[in-house]
Protein backbone atom coordinates (compact mmCIF):
# COMPACT_ATOMS: atom_id res chain seq x y z
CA UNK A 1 -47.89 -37.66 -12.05
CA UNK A 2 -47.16 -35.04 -14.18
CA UNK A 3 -48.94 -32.24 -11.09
CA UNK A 4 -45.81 -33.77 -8.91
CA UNK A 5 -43.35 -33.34 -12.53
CA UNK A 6 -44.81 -29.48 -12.44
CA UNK A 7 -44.28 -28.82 -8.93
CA UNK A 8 -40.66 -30.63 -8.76
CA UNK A 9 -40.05 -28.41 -11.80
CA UNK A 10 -40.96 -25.66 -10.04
CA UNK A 11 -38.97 -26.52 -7.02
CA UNK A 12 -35.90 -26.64 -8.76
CA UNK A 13 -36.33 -23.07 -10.28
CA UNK A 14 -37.05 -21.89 -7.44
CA UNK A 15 -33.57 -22.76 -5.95
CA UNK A 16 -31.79 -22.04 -9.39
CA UNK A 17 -33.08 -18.32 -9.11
CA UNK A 18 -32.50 -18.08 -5.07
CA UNK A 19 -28.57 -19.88 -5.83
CA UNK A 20 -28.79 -17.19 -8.99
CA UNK A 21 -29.53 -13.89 -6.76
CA UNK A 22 -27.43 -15.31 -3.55
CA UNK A 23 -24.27 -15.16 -5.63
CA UNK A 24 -25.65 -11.83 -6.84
CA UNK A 25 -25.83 -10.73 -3.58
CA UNK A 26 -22.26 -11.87 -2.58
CA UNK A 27 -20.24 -10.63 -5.41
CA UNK A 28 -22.18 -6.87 -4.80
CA UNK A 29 -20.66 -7.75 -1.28
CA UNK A 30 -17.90 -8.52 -1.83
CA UNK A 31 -17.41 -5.97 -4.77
CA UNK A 32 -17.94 -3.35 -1.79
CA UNK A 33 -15.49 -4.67 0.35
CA UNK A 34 -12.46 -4.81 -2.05
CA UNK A 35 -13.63 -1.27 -3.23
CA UNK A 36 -13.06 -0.27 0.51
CA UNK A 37 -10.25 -2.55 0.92
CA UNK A 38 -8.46 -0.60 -1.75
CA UNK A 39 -9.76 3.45 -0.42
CA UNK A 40 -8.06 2.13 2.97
CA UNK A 41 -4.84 0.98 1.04
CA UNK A 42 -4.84 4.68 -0.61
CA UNK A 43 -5.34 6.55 2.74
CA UNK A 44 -2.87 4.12 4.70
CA UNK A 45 -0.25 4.62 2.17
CA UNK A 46 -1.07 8.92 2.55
CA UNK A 47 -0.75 8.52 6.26
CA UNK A 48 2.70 6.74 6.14
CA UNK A 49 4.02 9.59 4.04
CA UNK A 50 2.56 12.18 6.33
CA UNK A 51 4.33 10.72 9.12
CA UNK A 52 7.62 9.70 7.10
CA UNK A 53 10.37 12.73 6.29
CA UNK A 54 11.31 12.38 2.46
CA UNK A 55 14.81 13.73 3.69
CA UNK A 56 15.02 11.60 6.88
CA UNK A 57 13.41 8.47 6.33
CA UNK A 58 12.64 7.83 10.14
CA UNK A 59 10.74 4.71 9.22
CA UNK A 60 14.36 3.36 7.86
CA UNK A 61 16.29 4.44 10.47
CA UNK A 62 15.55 1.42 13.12
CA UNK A 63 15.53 -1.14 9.99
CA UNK A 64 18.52 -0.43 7.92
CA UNK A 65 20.96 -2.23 10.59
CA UNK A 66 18.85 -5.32 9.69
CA UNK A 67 19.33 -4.91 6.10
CA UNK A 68 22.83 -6.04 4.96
CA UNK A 69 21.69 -5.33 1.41
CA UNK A 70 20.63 -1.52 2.13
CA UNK A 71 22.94 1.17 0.45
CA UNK A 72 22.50 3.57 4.03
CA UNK A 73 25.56 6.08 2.18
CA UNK A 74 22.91 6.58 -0.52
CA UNK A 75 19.80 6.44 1.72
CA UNK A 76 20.76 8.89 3.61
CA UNK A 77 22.80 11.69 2.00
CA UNK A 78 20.66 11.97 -1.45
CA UNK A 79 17.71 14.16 -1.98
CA UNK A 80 15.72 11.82 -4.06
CA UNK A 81 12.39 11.58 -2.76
CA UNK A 82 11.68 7.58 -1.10
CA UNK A 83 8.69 8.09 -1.03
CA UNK A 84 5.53 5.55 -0.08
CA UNK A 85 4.10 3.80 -3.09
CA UNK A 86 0.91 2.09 -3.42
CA UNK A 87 1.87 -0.38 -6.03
CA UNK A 88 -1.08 -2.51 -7.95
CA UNK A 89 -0.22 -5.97 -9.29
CA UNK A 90 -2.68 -6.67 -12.34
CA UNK A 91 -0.75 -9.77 -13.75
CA UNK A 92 0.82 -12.19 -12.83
CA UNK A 93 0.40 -16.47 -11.48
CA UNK A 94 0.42 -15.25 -8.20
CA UNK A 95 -0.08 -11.36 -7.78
CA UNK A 96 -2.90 -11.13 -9.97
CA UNK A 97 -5.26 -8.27 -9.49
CA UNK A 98 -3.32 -7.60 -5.58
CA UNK A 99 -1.81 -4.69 -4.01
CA UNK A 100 1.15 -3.49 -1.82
CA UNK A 101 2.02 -0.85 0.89
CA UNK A 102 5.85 -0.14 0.98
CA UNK A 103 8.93 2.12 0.41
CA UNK A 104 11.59 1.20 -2.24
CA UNK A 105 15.54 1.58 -0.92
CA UNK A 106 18.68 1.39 -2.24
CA UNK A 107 20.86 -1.31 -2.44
CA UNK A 108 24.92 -2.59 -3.14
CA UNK A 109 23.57 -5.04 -5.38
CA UNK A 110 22.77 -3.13 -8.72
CA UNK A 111 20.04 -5.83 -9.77
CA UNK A 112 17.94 -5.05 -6.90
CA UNK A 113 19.02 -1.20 -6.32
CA UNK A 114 15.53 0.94 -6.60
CA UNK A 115 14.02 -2.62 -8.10
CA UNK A 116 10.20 -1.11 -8.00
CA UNK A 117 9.05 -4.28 -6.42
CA UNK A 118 8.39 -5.27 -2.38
CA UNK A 119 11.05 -7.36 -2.23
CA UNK A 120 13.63 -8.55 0.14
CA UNK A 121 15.42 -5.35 2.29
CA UNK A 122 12.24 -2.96 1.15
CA UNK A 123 10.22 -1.73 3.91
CA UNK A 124 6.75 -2.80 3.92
CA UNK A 125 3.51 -1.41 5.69
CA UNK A 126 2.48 -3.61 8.84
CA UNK A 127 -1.35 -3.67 9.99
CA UNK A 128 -1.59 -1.87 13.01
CA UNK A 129 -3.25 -5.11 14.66
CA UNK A 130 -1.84 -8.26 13.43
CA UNK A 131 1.62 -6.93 12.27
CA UNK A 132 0.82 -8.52 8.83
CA UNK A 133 2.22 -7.28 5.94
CA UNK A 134 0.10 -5.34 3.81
CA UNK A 135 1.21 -6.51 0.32
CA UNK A 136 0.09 -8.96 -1.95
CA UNK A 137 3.44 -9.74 -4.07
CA UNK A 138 3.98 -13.90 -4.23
CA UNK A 139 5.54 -15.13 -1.13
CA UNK A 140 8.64 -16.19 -2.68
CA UNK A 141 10.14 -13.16 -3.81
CA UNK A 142 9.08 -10.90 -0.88
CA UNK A 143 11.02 -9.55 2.27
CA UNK A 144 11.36 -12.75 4.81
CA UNK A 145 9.25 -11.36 7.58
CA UNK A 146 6.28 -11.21 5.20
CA UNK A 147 6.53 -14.68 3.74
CA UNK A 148 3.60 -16.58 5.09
CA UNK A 149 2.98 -13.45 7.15
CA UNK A 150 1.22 -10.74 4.80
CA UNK A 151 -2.58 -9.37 4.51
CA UNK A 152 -4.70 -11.92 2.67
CA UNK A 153 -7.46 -9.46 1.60
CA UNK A 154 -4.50 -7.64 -0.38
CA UNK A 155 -5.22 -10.30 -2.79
CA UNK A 156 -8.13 -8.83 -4.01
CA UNK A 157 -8.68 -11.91 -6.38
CA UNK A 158 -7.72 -14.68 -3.91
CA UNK A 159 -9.77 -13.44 -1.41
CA UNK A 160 -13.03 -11.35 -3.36
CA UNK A 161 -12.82 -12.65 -6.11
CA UNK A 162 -12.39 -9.63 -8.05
CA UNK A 163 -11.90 -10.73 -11.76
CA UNK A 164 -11.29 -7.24 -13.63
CA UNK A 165 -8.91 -4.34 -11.93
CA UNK A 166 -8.49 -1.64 -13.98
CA UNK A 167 -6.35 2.04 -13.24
CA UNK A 168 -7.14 5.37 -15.41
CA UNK A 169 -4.43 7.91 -14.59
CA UNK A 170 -1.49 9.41 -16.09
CA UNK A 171 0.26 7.49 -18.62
CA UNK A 172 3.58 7.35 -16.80
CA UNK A 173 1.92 5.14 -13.54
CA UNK A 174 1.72 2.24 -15.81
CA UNK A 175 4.36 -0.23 -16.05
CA UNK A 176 4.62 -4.40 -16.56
CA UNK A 177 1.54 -5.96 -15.12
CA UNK A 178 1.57 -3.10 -12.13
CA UNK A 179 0.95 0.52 -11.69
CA UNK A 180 1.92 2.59 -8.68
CA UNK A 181 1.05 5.94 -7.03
CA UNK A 182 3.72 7.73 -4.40
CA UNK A 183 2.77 9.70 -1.71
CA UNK A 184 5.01 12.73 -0.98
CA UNK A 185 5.06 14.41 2.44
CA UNK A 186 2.28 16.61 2.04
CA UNK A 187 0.37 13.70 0.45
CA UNK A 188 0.01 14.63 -2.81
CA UNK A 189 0.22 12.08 -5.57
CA UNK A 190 2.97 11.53 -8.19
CA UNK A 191 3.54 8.74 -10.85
CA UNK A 192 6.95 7.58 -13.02
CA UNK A 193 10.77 7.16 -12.41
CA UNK A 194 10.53 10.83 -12.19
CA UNK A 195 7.64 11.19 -9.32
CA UNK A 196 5.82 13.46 -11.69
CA UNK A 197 2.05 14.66 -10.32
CA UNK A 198 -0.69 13.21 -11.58
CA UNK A 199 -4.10 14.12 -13.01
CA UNK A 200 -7.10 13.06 -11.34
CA UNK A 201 -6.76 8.98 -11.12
CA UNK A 202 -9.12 6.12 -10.07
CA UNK A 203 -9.08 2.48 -9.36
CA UNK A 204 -12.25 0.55 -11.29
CA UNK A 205 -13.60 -2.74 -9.98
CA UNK A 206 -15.89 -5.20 -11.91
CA UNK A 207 -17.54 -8.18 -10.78
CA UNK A 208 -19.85 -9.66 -12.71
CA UNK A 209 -21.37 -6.63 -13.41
CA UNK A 210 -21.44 -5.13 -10.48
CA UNK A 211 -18.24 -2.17 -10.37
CA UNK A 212 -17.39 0.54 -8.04
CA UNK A 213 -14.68 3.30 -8.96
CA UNK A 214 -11.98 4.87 -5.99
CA UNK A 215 -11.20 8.51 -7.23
CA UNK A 216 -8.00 9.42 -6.03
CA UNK A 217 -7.76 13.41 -5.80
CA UNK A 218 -3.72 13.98 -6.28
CA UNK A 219 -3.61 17.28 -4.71
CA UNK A 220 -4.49 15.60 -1.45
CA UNK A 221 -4.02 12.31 -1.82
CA UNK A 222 -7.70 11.80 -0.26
CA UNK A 223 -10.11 9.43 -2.30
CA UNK A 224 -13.63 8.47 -2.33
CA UNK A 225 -15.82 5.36 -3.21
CA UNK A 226 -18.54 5.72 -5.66
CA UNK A 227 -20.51 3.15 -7.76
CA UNK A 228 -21.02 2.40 -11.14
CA UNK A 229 -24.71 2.51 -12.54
């Protein structure tokens, strides 16, 4: 009896340290992925300000008829920069620890004019495949065509589960619960209500232990993955 107590005892640790390094395993997994879920956010939102005009938003032009809300009078005969934004939500019920692709606009309604958030009359990034969305803001608040139509693995929590999303940059990229980079033209990388250039900036990831870090090089925009010893 107590031979069969030993090897049922032995059993059972046995699948306690397989179920121990299995999750292990999957949050270093899935620890990678968001880490280059995030680097392909970073070059995404580069490449839609290389292609985008900061004095001609083209990307605006065949939206703003849609957009009742969209102050075009503004939009189009100012020089301030609308530039692409990579925006990080760290707080939050719903946004928790998720991201978003888009370009902020003008409106007639001062409470939403420049509002810093992908909301409603805001262009947002589509994937190149599925036409999703690629933001992560709560589905009630954001523009129509993304409601129950935007890029799950924005929501780095939701769909990693990545617990702990930390930014180091400049001190003027931190806001509420989010911080942002934009993306001028020429890709370089600016932070603030005044698009001011940044120092050298990175995204940190932790998982239960395991963490990766995205440097973002501002005079380039380019970033790379490394991990965390």
């Amino acid at each position: 009896m107590r031979l069969l107590e030993l090897v049922g005892i032995l059993v059972i640790l046995g699948v306690l340290s397989f179920s121990a390094l299995f999750y292990y395993r999957l949050n270093g997994f899935n620890s990678l992925l968001a880490s280059h879920n995030i680097s392909y956010a970073m070059h995404r939102a580069r490449g839609m300000a290389l292609l985008d005009s900061n004095l001609m938003p083209v990307s605006t032009l065949s939206v703003a008829p849609l957009i009742p809300s969209l102050n075009a009078e503004v939009l189009f005969n100012t020089f301030r920069p609308h530039m692409w934004q990579l925006q990080f939500h760290l707080g939050g019920i719903y946004t928790e620890n998720s991201m978003s692709i888009y370009k902020d606009t003008p409106r007639n309604v001062q409470t939403t004019h420049y509002d810093m958030r992908p909301m409603a009359g805001d262009i947002l990034a589509l994937d190149a495949l599925s036409a999703k969305c690629l933001s992560g803001y709560n589905n009630t608040n954001i523009a129509a065509f993304c409601r129950n139509n935007a890029k799950f693995n924005y929501r780095l929590k939701e769909s990693l589960g990545i617990q702990n999303l930390e930014v180091q940059s400049n001190r003027t990229c931190f806001e509420r619960e989010s911080t942002r980079f934009y993306f001028d033209s020429l890709g370089r990388v600016y932070c603030g209500a005044r698009q001011e250039r940044v120092s050298e900036s990175l995204v940190r990831l932790a998982n239960f232990g395991v963490v990766f870090e995205i440097v973002l090089v501002p005079e380039t925009g380019f970033n790379y993955v490394r991990r965390v010893p």
